[in-house]
N, C-alpha and C. Protein backbone atom coordinates (compact mmCIF):
# COMPACT_ATOMS: atom_id res chain seq x y z
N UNK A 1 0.83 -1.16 0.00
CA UNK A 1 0.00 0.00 0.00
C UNK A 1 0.88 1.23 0.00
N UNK A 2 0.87 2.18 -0.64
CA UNK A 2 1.70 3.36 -0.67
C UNK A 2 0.83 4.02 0.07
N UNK A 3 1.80 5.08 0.40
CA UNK A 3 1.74 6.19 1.60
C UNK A 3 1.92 7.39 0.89
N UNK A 4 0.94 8.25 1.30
CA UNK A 4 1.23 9.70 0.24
C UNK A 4 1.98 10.83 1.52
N UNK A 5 2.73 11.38 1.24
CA UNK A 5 3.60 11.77 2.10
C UNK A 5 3.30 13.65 2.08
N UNK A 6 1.95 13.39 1.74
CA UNK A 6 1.45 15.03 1.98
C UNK A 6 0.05 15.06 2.98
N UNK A 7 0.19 13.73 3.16
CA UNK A 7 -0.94 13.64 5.00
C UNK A 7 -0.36 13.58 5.61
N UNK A 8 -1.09 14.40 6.65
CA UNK A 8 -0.20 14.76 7.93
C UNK A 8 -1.18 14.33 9.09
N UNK A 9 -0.97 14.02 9.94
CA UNK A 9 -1.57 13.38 11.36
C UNK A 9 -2.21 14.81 12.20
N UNK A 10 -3.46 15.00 12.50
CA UNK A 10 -4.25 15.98 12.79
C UNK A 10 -4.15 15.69 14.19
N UNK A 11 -3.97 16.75 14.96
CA UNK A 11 -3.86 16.56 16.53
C UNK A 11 -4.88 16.98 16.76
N UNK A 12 -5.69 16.60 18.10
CA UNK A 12 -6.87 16.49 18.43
C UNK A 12 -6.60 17.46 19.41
N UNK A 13 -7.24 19.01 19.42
CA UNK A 13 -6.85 20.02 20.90
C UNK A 13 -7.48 19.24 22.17
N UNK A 14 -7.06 19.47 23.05
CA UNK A 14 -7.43 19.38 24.27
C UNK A 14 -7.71 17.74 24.72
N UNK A 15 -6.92 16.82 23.69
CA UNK A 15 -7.50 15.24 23.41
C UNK A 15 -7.25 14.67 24.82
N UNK A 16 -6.20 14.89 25.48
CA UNK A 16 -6.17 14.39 27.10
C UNK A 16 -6.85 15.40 28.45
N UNK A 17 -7.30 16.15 28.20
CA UNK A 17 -7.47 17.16 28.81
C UNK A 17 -9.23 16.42 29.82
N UNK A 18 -8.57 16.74 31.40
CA UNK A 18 -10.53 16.44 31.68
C UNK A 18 -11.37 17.32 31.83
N UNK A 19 -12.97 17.02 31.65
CA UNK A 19 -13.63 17.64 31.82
C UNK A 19 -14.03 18.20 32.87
N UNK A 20 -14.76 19.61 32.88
CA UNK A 20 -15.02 20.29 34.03
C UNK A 20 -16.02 19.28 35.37
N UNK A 21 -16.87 18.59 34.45
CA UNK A 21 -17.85 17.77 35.48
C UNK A 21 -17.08 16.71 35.94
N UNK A 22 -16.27 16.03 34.91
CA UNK A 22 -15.41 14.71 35.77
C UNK A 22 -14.15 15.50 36.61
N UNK A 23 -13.88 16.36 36.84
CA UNK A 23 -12.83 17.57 37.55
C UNK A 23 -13.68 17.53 39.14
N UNK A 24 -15.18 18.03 39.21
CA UNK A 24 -16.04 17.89 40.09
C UNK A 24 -16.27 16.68 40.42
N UNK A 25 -16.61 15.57 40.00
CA UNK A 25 -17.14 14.17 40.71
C UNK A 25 -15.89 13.53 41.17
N UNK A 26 -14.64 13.94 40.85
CA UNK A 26 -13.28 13.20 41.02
C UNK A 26 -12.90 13.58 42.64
N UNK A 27 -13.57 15.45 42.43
CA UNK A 27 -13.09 16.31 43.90
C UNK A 27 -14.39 15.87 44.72
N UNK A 28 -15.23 15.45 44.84
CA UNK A 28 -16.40 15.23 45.17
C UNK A 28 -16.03 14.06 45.71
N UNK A 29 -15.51 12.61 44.96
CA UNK A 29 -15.23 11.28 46.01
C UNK A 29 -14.05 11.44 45.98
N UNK A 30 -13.37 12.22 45.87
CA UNK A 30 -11.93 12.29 47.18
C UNK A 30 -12.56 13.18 48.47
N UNK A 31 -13.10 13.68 48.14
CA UNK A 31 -13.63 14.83 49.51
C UNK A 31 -14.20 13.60 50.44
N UNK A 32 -15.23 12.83 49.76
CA UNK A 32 -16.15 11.18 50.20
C UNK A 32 -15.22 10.60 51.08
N UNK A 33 -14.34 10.14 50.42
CA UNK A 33 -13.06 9.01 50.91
C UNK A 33 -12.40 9.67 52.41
N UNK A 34 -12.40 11.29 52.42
CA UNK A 34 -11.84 11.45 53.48
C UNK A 34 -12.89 11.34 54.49
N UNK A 35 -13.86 11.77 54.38
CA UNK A 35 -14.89 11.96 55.15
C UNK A 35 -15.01 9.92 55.80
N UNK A 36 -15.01 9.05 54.38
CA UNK A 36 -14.81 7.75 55.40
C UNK A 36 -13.82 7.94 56.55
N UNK A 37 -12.76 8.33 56.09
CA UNK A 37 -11.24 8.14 56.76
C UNK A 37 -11.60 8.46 58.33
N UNK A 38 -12.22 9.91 58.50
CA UNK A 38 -12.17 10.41 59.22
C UNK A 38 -13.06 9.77 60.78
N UNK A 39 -12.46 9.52 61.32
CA UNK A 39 -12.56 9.15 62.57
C UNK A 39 -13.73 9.59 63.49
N UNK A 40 -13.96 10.64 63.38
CA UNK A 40 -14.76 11.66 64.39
C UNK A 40 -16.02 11.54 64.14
N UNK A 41 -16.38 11.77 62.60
CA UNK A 41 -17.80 11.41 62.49
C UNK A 41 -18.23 9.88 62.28
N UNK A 42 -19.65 9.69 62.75
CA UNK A 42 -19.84 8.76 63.72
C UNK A 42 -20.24 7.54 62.88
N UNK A 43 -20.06 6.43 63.02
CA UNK A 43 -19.95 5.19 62.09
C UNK A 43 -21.66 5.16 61.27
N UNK A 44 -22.37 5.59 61.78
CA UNK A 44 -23.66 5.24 60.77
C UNK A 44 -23.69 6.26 59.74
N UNK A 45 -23.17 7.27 59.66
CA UNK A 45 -23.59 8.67 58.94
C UNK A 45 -22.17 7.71 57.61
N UNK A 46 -20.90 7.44 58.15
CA UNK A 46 -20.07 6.79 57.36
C UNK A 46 -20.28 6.09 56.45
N UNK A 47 -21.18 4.86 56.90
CA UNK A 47 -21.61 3.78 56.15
C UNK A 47 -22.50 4.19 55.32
N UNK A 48 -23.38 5.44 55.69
CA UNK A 48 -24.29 5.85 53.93
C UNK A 48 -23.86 6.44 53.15
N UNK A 49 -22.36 7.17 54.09
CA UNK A 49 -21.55 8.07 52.68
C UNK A 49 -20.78 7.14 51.96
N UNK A 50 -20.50 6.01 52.58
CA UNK A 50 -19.52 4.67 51.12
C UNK A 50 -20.94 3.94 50.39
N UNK A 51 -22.05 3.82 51.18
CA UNK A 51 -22.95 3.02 49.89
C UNK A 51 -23.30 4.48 49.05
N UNK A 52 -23.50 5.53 49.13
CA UNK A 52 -23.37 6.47 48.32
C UNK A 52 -22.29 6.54 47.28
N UNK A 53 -21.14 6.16 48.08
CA UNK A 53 -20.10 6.61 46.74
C UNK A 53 -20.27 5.73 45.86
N UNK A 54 -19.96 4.26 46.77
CA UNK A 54 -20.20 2.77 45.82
C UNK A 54 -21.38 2.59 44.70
N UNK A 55 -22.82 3.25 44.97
CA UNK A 55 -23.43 3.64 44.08
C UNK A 55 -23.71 4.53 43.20
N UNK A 56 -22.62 5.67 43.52
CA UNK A 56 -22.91 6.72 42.22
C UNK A 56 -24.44 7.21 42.82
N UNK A 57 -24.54 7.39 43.80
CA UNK A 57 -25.70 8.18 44.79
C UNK A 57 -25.85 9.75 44.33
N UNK A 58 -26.51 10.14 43.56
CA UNK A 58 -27.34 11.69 43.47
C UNK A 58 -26.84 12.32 44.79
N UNK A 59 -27.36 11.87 45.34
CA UNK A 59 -27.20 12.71 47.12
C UNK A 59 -25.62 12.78 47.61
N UNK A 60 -24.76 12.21 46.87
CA UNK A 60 -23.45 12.07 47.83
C UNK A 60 -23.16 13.27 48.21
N UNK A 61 -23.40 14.33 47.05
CA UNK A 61 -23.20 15.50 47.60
C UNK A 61 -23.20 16.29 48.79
N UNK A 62 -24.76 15.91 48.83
CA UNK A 62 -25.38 16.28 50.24
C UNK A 62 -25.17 15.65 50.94
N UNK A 63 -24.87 14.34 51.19
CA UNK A 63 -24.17 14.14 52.39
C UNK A 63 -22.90 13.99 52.91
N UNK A 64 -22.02 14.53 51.73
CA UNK A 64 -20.60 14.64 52.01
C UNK A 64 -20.73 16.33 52.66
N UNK A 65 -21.66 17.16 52.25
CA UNK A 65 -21.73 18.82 52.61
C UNK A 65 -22.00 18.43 54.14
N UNK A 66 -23.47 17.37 54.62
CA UNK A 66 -23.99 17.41 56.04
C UNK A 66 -22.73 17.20 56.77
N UNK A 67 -22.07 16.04 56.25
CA UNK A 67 -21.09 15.48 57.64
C UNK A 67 -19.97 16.67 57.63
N UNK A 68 -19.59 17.18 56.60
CA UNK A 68 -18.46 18.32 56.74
C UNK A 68 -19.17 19.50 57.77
N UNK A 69 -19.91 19.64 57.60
CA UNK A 69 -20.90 20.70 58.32
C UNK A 69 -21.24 20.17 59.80
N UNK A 70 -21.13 19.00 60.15
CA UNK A 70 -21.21 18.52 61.24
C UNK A 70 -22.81 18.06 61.66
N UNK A 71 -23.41 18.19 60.37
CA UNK A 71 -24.83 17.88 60.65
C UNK A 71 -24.86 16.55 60.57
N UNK A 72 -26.50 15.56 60.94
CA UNK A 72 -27.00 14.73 61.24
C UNK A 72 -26.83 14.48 60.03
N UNK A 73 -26.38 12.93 59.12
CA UNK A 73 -26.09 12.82 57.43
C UNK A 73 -27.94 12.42 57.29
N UNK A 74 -28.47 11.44 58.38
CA UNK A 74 -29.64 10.79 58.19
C UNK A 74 -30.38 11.58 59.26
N UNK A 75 -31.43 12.41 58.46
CA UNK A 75 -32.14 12.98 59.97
C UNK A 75 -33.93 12.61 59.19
N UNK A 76 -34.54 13.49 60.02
CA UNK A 76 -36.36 13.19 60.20
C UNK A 76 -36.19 13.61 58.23
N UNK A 77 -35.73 14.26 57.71
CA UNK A 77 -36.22 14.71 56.62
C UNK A 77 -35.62 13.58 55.26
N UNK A 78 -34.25 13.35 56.27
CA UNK A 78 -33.80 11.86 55.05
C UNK A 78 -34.41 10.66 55.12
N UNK A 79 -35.41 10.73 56.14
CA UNK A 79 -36.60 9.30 56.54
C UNK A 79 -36.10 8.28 57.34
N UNK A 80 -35.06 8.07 58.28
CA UNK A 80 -34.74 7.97 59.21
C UNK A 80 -35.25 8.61 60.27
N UNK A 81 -35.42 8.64 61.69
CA UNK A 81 -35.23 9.36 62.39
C UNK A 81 -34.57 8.82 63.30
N UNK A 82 -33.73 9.99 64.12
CA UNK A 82 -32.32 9.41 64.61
C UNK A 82 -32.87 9.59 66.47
N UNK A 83 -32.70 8.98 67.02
CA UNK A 83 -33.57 9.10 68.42
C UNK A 83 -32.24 8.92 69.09
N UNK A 84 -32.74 9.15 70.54
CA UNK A 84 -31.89 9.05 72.28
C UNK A 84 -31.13 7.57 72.29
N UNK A 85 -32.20 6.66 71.83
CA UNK A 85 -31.79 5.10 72.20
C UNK A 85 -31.62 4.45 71.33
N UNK A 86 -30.38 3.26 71.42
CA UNK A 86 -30.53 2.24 69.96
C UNK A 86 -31.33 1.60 70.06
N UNK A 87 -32.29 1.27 70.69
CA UNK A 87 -33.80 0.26 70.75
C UNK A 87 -34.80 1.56 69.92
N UNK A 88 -34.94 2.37 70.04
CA UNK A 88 -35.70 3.38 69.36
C UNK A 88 -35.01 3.27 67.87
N UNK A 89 -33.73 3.80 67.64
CA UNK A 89 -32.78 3.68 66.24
C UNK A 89 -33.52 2.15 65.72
N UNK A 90 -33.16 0.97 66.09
CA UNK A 90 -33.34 -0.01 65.38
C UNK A 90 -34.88 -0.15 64.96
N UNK A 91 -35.66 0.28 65.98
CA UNK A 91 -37.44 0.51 65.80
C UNK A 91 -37.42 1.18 64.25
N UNK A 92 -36.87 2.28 63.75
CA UNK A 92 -37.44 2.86 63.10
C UNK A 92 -36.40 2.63 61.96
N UNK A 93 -35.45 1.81 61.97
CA UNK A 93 -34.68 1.60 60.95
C UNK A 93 -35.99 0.36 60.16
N UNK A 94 -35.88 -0.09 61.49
CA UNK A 94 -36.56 -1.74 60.90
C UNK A 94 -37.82 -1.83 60.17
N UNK A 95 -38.77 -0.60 60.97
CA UNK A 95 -39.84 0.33 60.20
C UNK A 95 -39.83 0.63 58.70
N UNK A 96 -38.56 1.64 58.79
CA UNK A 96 -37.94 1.98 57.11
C UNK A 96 -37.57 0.74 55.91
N UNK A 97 -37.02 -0.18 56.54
CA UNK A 97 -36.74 -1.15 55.78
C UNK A 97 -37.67 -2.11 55.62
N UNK A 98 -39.01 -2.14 56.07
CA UNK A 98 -39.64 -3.57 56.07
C UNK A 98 -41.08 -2.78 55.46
N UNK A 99 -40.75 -1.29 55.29
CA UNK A 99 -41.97 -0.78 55.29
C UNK A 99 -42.50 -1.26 53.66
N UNK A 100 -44.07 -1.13 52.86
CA UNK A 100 -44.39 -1.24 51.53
C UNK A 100 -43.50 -0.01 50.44
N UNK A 101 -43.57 -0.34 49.25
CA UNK A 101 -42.78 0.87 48.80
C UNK A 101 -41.41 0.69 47.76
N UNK A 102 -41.24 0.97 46.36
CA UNK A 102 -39.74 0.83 45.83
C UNK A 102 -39.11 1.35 46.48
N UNK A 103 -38.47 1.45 47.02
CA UNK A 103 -37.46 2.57 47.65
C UNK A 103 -35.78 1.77 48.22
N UNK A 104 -35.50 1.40 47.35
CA UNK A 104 -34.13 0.69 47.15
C UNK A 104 -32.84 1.36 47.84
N UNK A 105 -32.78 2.30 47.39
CA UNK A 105 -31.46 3.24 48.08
C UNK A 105 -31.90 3.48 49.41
N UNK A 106 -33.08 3.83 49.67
CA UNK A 106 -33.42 4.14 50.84
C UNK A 106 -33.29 3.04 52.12
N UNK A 107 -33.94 2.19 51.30
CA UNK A 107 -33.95 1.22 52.15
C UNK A 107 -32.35 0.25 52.49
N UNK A 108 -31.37 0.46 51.74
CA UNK A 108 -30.31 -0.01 51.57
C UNK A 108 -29.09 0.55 52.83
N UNK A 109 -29.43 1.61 52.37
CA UNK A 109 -28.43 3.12 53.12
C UNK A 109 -29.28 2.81 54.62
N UNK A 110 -30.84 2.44 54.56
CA UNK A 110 -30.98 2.41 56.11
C UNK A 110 -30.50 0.74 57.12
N UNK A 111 -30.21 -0.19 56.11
CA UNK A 111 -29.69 -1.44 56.36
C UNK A 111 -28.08 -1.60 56.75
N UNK A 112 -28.00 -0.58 55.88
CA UNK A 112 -26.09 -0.16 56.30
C UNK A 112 -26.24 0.64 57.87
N UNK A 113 -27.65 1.64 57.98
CA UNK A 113 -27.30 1.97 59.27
C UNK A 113 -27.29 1.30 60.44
N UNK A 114 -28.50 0.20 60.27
CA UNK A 114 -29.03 -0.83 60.88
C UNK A 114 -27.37 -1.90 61.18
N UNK A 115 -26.63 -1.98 59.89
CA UNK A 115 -25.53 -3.14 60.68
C UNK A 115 -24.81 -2.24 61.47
N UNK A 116 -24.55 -1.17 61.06
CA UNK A 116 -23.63 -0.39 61.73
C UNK A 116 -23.92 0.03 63.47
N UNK A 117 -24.99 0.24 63.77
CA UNK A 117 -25.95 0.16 65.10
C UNK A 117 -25.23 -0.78 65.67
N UNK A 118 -25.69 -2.03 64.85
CA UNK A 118 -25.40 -3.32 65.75
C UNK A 118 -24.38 -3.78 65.74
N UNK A 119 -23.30 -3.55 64.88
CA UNK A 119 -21.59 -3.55 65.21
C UNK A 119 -21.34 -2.67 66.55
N UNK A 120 -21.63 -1.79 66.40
CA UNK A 120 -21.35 -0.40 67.25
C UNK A 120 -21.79 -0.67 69.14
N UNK A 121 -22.81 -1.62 68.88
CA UNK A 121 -23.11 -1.23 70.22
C UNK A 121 -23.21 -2.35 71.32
N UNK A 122 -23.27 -1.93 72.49
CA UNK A 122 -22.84 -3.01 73.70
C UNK A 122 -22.71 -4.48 73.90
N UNK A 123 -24.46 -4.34 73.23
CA UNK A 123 -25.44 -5.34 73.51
C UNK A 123 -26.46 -5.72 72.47
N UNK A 124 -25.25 -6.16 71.12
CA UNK A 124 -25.60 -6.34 69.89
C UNK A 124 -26.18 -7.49 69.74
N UNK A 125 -26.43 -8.57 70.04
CA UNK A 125 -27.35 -9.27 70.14
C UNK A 125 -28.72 -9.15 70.79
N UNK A 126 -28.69 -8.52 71.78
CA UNK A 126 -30.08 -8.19 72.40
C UNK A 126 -30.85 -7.12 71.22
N UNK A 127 -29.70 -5.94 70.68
CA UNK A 127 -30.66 -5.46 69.72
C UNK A 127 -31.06 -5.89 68.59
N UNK A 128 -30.64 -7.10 67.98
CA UNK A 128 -30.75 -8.17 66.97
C UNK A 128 -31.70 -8.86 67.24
N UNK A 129 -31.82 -8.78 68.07
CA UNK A 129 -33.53 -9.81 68.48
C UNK A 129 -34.36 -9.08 68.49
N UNK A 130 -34.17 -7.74 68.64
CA UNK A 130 -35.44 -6.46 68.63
C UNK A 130 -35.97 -6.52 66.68
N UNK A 131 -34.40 -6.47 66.12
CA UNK A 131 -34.95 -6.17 64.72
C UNK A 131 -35.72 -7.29 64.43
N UNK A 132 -35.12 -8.52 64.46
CA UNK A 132 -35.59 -9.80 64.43
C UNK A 132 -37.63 -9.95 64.70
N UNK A 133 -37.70 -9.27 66.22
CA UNK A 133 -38.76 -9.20 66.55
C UNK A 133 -39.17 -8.49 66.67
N UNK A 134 -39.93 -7.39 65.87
CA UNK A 134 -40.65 -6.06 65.85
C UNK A 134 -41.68 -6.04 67.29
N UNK A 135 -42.02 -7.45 67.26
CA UNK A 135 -43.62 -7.03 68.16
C UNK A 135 -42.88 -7.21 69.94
N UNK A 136 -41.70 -7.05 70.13
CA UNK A 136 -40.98 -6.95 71.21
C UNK A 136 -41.07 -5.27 71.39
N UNK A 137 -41.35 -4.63 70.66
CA UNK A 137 -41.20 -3.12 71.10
C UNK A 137 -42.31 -2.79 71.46
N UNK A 138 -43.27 -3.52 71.86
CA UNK A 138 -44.97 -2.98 72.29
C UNK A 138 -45.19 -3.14 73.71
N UNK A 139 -44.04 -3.89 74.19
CA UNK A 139 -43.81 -4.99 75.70
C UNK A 139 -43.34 -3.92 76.33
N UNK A 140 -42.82 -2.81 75.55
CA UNK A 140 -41.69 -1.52 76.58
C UNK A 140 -42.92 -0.40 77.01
């Protein structure tokens, strides 16, 4: 095959260059990743900011802004509500998750809060029998 030696190879401007939105989602889950790292804020708010990242979550935003801000990541308005007691917490996790309804992320992010509860706390088997048994919370 001959080669005509008056084409020339067209450089493509800006061909490696990234975009402004992948520039943002890149600074967005590195900002995520630290916010896991970080120690201080409190293991359930954690665990919805990694199933957020892990899913490419709409919201990561907002809840990478709450926990930097020091706010509640899951409060009355994210459909959680975050109460005094983990027997109350697991009540209304178990509520959220068992309730009718598509609600997949929701219900997912509140199952991550739900293990995280029960890693987290004293008397993790006793509250495992609460989720286990809803109609144990009518006895209190």
């Amino acid at each position: 095959m001959a080669t005509h030696g008056s084409a020339t190879v067209r450089e493509i401007p800006h061909g490696n260059r990234t975009t402004r939105t992948a520039t943002i989602i890149n600074a967005l889950k590195q900002r995520a990743q630290e916010v896991l790292n970080d120690k201080s804020i409190d293991p359930q708010s954690r665990a919805v900011i990694r199933y957020a990242l892990e899913t490419n979550d709409p919201w990561l935003a907002e809840l990478v802004r709450r926990a930097d801000a020091g706010e509640t990541v899951i409060d009355t308005a994210g459909g959680v509500e975050i109460t005094v007691t983990d027997e109350e917490k697991i009540a209304a996790l178990v509520e959220l998750i068992c309730r009718a309804g598509d609600e997949a992320g929701t219900k997912s992010a509140a199952l991550l809060v739900l293990m995280s509860t029960l890693e987290n706390a004293t008397h993790p088997k006793a509250l495992a029998n609460l989720a286990k048994h809803p109609s144990l919370y009518s006895l209190r």
